[in-house]
Protein backbone atom coordinates (compact mmCIF):
# COMPACT_ATOMS: atom_id res chain seq x y z
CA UNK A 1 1.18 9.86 12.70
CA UNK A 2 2.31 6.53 14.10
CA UNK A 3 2.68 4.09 11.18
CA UNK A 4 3.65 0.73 10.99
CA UNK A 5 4.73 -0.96 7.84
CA UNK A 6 3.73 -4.65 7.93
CA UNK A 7 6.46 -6.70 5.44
CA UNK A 8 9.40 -8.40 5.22
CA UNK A 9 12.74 -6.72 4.26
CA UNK A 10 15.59 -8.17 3.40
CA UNK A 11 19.04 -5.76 2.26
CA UNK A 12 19.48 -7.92 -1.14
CA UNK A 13 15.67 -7.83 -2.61
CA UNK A 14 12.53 -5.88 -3.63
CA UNK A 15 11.22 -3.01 -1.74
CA UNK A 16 13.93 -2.51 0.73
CA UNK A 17 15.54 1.16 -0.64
CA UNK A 18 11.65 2.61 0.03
CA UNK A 19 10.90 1.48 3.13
CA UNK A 20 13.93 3.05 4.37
CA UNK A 21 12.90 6.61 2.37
CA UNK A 22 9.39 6.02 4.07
CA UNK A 23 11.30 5.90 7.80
CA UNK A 24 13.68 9.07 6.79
CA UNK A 25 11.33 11.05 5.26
CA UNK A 26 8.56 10.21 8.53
CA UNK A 27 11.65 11.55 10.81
CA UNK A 28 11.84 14.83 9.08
CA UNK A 29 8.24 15.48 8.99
CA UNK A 30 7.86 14.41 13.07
CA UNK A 31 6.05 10.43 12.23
CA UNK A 32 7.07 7.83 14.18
CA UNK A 33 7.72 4.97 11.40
CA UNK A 34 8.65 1.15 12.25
CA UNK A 35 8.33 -2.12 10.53
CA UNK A 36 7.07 -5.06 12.22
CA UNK A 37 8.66 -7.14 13.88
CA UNK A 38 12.35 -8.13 15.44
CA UNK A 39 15.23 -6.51 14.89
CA UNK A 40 17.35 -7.02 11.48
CA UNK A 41 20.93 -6.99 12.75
CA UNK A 42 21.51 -6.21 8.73
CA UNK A 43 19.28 -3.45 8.85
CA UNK A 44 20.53 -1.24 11.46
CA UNK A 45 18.70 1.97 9.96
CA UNK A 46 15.45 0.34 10.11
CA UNK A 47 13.44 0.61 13.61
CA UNK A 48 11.70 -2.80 14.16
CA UNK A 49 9.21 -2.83 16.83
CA UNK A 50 6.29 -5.70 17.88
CA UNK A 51 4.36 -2.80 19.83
CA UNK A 52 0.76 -2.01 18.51
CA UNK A 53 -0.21 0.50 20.69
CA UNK A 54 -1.28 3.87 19.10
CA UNK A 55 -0.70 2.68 15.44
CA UNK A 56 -3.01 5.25 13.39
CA UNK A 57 -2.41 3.06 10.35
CA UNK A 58 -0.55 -0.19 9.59
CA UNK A 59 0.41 -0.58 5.81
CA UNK A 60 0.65 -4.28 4.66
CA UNK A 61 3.05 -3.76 1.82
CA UNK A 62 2.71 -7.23 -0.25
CA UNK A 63 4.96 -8.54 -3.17
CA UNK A 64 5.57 -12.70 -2.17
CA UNK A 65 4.28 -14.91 0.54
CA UNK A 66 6.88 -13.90 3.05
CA UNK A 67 5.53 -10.15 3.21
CA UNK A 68 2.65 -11.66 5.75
CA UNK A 69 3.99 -12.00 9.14
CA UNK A 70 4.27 -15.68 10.30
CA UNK A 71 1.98 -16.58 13.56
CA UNK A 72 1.75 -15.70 15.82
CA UNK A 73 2.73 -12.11 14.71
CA UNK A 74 -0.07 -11.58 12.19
CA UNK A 75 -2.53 -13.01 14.63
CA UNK A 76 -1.72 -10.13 16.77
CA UNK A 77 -1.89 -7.42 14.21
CA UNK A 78 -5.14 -8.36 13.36
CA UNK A 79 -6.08 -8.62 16.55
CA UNK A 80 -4.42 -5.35 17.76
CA UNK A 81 -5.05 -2.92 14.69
CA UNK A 82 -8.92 -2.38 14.22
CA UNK A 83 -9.76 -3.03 10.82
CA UNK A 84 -10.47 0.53 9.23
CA UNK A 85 -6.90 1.33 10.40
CA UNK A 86 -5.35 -1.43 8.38
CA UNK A 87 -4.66 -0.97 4.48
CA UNK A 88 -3.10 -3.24 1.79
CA UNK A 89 -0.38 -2.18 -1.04
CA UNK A 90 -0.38 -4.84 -3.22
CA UNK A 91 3.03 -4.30 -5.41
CA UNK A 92 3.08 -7.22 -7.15
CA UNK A 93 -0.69 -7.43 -8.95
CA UNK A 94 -1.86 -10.27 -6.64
CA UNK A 95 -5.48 -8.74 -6.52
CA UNK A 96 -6.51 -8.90 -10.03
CA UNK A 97 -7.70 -12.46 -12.04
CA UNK A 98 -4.68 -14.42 -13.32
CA UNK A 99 -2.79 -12.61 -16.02
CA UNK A 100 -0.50 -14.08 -18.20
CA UNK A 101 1.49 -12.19 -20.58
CA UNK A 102 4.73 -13.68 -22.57
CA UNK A 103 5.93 -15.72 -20.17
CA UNK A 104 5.20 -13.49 -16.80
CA UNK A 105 1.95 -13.93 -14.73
CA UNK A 106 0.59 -12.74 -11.34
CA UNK A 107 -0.17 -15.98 -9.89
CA UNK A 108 1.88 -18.99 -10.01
CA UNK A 109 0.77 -21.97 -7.50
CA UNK A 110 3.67 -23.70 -8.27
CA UNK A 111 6.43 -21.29 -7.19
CA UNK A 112 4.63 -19.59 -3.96
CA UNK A 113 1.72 -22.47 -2.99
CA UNK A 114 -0.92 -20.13 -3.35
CA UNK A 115 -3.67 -19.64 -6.00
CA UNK A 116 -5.22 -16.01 -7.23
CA UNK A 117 -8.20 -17.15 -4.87
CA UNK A 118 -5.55 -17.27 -1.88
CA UNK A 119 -4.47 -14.08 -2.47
CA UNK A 120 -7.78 -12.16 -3.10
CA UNK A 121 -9.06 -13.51 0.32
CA UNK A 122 -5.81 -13.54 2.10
CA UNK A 123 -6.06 -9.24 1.45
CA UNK A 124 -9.81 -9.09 2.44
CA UNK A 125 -9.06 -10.20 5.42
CA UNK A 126 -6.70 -7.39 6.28
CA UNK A 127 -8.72 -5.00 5.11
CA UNK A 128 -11.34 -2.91 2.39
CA UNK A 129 -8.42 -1.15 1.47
CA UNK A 130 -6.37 -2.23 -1.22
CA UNK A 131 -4.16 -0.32 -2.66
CA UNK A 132 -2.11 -0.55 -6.23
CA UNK A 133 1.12 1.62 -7.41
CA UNK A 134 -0.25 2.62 -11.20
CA UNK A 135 -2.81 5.24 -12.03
CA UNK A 136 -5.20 3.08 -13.09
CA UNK A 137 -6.17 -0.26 -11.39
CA UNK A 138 -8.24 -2.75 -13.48
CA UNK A 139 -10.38 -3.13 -10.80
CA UNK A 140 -12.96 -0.72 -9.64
CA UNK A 141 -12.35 -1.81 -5.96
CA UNK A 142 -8.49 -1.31 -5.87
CA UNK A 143 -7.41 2.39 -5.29
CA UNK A 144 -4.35 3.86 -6.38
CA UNK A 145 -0.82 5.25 -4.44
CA UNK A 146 2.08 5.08 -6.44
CA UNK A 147 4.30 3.87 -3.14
CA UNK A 148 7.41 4.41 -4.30
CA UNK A 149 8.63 7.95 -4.35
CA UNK A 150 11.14 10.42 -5.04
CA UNK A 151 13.76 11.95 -2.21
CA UNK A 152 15.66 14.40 -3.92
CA UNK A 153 18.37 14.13 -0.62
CA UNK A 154 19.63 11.12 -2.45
CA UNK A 155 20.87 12.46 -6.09
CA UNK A 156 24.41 11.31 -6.07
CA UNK A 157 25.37 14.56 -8.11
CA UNK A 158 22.69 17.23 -7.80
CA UNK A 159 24.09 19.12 -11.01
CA UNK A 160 23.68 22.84 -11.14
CA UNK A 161 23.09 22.46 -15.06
CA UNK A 162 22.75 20.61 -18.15
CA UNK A 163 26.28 21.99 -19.03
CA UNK A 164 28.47 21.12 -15.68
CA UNK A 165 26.64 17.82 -15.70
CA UNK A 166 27.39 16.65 -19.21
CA UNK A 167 31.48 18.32 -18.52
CA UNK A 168 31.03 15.50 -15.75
CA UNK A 169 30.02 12.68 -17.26
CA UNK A 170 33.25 11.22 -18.79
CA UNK A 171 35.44 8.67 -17.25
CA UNK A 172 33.08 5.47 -16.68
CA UNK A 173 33.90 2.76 -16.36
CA UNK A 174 30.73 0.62 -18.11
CA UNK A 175 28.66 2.40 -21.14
CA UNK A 176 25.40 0.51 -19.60
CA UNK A 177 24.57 -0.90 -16.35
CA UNK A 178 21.55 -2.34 -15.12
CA UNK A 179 20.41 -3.72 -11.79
CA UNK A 180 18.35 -6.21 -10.99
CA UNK A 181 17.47 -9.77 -11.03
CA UNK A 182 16.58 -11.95 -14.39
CA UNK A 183 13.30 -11.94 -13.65
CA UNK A 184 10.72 -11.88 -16.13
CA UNK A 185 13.24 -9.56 -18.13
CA UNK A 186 15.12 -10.90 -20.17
CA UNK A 187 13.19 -10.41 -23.53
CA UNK A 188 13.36 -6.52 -22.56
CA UNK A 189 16.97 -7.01 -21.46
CA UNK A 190 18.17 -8.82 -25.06
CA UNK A 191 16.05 -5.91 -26.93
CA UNK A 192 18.34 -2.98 -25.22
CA UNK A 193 21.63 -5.20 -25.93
CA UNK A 194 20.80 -5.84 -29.56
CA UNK A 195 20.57 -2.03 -30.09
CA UNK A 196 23.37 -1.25 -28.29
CA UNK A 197 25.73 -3.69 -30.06
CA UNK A 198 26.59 -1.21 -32.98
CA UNK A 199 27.67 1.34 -30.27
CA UNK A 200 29.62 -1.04 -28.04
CA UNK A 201 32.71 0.26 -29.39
CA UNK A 202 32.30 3.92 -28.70
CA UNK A 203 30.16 3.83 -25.29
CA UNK A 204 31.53 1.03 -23.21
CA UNK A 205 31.21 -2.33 -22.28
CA UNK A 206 28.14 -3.44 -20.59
CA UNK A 207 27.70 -4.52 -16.79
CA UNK A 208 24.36 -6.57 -15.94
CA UNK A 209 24.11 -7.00 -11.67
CA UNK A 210 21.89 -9.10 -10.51
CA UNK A 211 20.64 -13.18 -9.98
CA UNK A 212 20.54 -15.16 -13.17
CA UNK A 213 22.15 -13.46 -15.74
CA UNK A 214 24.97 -15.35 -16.54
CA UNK A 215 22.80 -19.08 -16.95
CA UNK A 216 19.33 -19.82 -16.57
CA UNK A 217 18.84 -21.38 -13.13
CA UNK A 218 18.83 -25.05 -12.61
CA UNK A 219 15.27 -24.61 -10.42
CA UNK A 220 13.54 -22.85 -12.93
CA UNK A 221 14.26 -25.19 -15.27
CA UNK A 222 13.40 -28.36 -13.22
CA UNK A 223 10.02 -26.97 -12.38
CA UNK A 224 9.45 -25.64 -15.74
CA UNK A 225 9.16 -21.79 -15.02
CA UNK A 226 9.43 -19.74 -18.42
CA UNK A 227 10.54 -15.85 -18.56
CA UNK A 228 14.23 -16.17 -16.61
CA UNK A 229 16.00 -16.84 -19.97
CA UNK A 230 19.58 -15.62 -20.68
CA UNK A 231 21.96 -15.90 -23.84
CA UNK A 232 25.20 -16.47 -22.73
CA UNK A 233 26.93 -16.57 -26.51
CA UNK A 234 25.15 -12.78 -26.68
CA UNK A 235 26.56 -11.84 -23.78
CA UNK A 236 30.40 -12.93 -24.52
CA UNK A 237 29.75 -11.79 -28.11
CA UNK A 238 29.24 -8.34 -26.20
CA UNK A 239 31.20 -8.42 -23.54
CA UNK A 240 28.60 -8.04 -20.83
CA UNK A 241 30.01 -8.54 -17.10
CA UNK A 242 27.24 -10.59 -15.37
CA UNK A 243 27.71 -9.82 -11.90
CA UNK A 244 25.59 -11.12 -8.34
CA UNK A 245 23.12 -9.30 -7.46
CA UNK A 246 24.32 -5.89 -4.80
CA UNK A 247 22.83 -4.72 -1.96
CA UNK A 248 19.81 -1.45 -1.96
CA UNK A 249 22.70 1.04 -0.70
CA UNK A 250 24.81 -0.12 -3.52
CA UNK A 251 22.88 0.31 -6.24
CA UNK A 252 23.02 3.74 -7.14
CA UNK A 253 26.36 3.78 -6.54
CA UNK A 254 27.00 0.69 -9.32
CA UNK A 255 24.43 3.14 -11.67
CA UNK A 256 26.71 5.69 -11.57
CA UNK A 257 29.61 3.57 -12.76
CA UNK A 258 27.99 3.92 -15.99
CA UNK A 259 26.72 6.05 -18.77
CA UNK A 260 23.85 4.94 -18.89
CA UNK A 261 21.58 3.22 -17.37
CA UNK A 262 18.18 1.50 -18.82
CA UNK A 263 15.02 1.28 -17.05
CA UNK A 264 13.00 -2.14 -17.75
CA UNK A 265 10.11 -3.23 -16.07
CA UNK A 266 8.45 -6.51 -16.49
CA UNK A 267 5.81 -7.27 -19.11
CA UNK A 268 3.25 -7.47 -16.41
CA UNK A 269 4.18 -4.20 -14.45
CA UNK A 270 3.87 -2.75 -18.09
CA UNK A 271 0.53 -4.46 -18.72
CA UNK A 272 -0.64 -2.90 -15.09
CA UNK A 273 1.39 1.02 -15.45
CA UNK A 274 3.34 -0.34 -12.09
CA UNK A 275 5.84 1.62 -10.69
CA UNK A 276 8.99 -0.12 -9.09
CA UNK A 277 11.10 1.35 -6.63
CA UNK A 278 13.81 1.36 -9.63
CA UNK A 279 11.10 3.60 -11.26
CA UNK A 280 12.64 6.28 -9.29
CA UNK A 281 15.51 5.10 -7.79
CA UNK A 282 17.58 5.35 -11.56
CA UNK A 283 17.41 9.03 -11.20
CA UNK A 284 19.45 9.07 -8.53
CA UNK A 285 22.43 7.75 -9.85
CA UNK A 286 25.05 9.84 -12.36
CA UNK A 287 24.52 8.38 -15.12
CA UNK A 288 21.64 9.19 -18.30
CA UNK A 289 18.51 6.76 -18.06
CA UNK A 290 17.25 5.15 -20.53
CA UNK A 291 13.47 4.49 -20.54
CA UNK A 292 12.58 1.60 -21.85
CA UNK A 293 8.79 2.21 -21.11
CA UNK A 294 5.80 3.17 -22.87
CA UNK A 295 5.49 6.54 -24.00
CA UNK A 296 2.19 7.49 -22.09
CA UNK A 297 3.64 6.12 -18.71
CA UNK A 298 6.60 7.91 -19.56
CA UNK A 299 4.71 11.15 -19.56
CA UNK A 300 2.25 10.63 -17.01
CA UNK A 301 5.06 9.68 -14.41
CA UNK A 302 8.01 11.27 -15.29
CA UNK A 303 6.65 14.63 -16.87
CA UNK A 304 7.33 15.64 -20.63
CA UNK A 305 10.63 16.38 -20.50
CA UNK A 306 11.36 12.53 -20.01
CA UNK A 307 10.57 11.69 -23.54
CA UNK A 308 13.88 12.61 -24.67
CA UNK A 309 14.99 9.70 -22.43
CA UNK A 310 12.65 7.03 -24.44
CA UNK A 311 14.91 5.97 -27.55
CA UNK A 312 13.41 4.94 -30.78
CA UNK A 313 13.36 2.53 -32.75
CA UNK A 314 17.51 2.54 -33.03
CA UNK A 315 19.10 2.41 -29.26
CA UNK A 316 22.35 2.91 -31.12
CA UNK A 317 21.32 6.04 -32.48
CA UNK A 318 20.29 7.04 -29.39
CA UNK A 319 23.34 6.45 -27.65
CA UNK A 320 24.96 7.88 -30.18
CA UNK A 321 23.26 10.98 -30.19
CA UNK A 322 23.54 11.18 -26.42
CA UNK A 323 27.16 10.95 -26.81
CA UNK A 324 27.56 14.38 -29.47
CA UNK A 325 24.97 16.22 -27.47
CA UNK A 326 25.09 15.51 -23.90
CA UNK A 327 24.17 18.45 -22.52
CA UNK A 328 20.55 18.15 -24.10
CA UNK A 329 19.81 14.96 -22.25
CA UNK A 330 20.77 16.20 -19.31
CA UNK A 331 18.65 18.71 -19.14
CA UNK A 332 15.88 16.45 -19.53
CA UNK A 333 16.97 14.42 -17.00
CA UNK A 334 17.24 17.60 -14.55
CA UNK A 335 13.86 18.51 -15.64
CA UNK A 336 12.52 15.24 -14.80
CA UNK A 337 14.29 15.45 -11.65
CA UNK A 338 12.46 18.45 -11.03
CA UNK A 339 8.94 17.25 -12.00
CA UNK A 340 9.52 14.09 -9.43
CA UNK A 341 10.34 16.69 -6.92
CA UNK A 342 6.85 18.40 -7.07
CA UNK A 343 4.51 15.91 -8.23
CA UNK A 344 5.94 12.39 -6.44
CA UNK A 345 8.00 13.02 -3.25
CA UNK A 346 7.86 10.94 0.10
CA UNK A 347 7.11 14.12 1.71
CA UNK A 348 3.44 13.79 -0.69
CA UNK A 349 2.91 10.08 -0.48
CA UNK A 350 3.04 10.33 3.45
CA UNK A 351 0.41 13.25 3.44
CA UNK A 352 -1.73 10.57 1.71
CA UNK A 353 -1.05 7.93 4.17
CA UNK A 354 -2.31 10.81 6.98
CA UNK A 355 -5.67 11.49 4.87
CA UNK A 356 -6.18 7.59 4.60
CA UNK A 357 -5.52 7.30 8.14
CA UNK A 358 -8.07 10.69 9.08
CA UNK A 359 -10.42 8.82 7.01
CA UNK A 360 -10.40 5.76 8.52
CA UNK A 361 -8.75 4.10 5.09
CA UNK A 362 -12.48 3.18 4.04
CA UNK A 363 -12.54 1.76 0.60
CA UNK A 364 -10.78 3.52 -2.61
CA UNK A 365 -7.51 5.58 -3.49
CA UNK A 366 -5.37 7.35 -1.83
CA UNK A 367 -6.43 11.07 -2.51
């Protein structure tokens, strides 16, 4: 299969780590996988090419503005790619009516310069494919692929057992770390550091990497954009290190540093059972995740053995039981390892990129 990913990478933001999974995992199975475009001089794993000919399916994979190709590039995919060979993956909820929930929203006119209407035509024009990463779109006319995926090549320590990997897990330097940007996370962000205040003492200082942490942004402020909050007298009262945000081959790495490491998603990825690519991604690194997710996603994605990882209603506890019985959340974390493995590999999420391409994409989800 010759597939071409139609987006815009960049080494410091979004989807970045899966595209590059999607382009290994295509080599070992014999698909010739490129994104469009020039070449990134940053991105030196990444094949770029501007060539259309033989494309069996081009993937628009679409989180912000920048994802479409600027003219005359797009011009000539549409052009150059029939229509039933063309698909949408539309990460970031554009193709639903606005929803607003806390302060987070799907639509924002004021901070990309498009309305929901924009968006829903901008993706009919691509194609009668759209696709969404949760099990369940709202709509009836948006299929489902998760996207993101598992590659079990990247486990930083691929433990032989609960035991050896809990004798292992000693000697880090943060109790917590978490990656990403303050984006629409902050509320989940000050819920995990609350609970874990009673526990500083005996897991480890926190380390938060990522934009925006350490003071709200002057921009958001000036054009009046809610949800990218911080607390800096909560996070010296803690001792949090607020650190820049780290590149996609760093991240697991910085994980690993750590404990443990929670797993937030925004309250609109919640609303719509999203995946991220952080979804996944957190298993890679050595250290115990914490899910802060909903039970039933929790299950659904991650298997049962993953509800161990989901603390209650006292993170300290959790931590603290964690810390006198490491070797039983290990093995959940192994078993969850295992269950992405077989049920959410790149391996399976390019088979159903071949069947939508077979197919013709045609409307609906990938099988």
């Amino acid at each position: 299969m010759k597939l071409l990913l139609v987006t815009w990478v960049d080494p410091w933001v979004r989807s970045v780590s899966t595209v590059h999974k999607y382009v290994a995992a295509g080599r070992r199975q014999g698909h010739d996988i490129a994104i469009y475009g020039e070449p990134n001089a940053h991105l030196p794993a990444l094949p770029f090419t501007t060539e259309l000919d033989g494309v069996d399916l081009a993937v628009f994979v679409m989180q912000v503005a920048a994802d479409f190709p600027d003219m005359p590039y797009l011009a000539r995919v549409l052009d150059g790619i029939p229509r039933q060979r063309r698909l949408v993956i539309d990460l970031w909820g554009r193709f639903n009516d606005t929803i607003r929930l806390e302060h987070d929203f799907n639509h924002l006119q004021k901070m990309d310069g498009h309305a929901g209407w924009e968006w829903e035509e901008a993706f009919q024009a691509v194609s009668d494919t759209i696709l969404q990463p949760t099990l369940a779109p709202l709509r009836p006319n948006v299929g489902s692929f998760l996207f993101h995926g598992w590659d079990p090549g990247s486990v930083a320590k691929p433990y032989r057992d609960a035991r050896q990997a809990a004798a292992a897990w000693g000697g880090k330097a943060y109790g917590a770390a978490y990656v990403g940007s303050n984006w629409q996370r902050w509320e989940q962000v000050r819920r995990f550091l609350e609970g874990y205040a009673p526990a500083r003492e005996r897991v480890g200082p926190v380390c938060l990497a990522g934009w925006d942490w350490s003071a709200r942004p002057p921009w958001a402020a000036a054009m009046g954009i809610m949800g990218i909050d911080t607390d800096p007298t909560l996070l010296a009262r803690l001792g949090v290190e607020a650190h820049d945000g780290v590149r996609f081959d760093e991240v697991v790495g910085l994980l690993g540093r750590a404990r443990f490491a929670p797993v937030i998603h925004r309250p609109l990825f919640r609303h719509l059972g999203f995946v991220t690519n952080r979804t996944f991604e957190t298993f890679y690194a050595d250290s115990l995740p914490v899910l802060m997710l909903p039970r039933d996603f929790v299950a659904a994605i991650y298997g049962e053995a993953a509800l161990t990882l989901v603390p209650g209603d006292s993170i300290a506890a959790y931590l603290d039981d964690a810390l006198s019985r490491p070797a039983v959340y290990w093995d959940a974390v192994l078993q969850t390892r295992s269950h992405l493995e077989r049920h959410h590999s790149y391996a399976q999420r390019l088979q159903q990129l071949e069947a939508l391409a077979a197919g013709g994409a045609g409307a609906g989800g990938a099988p």
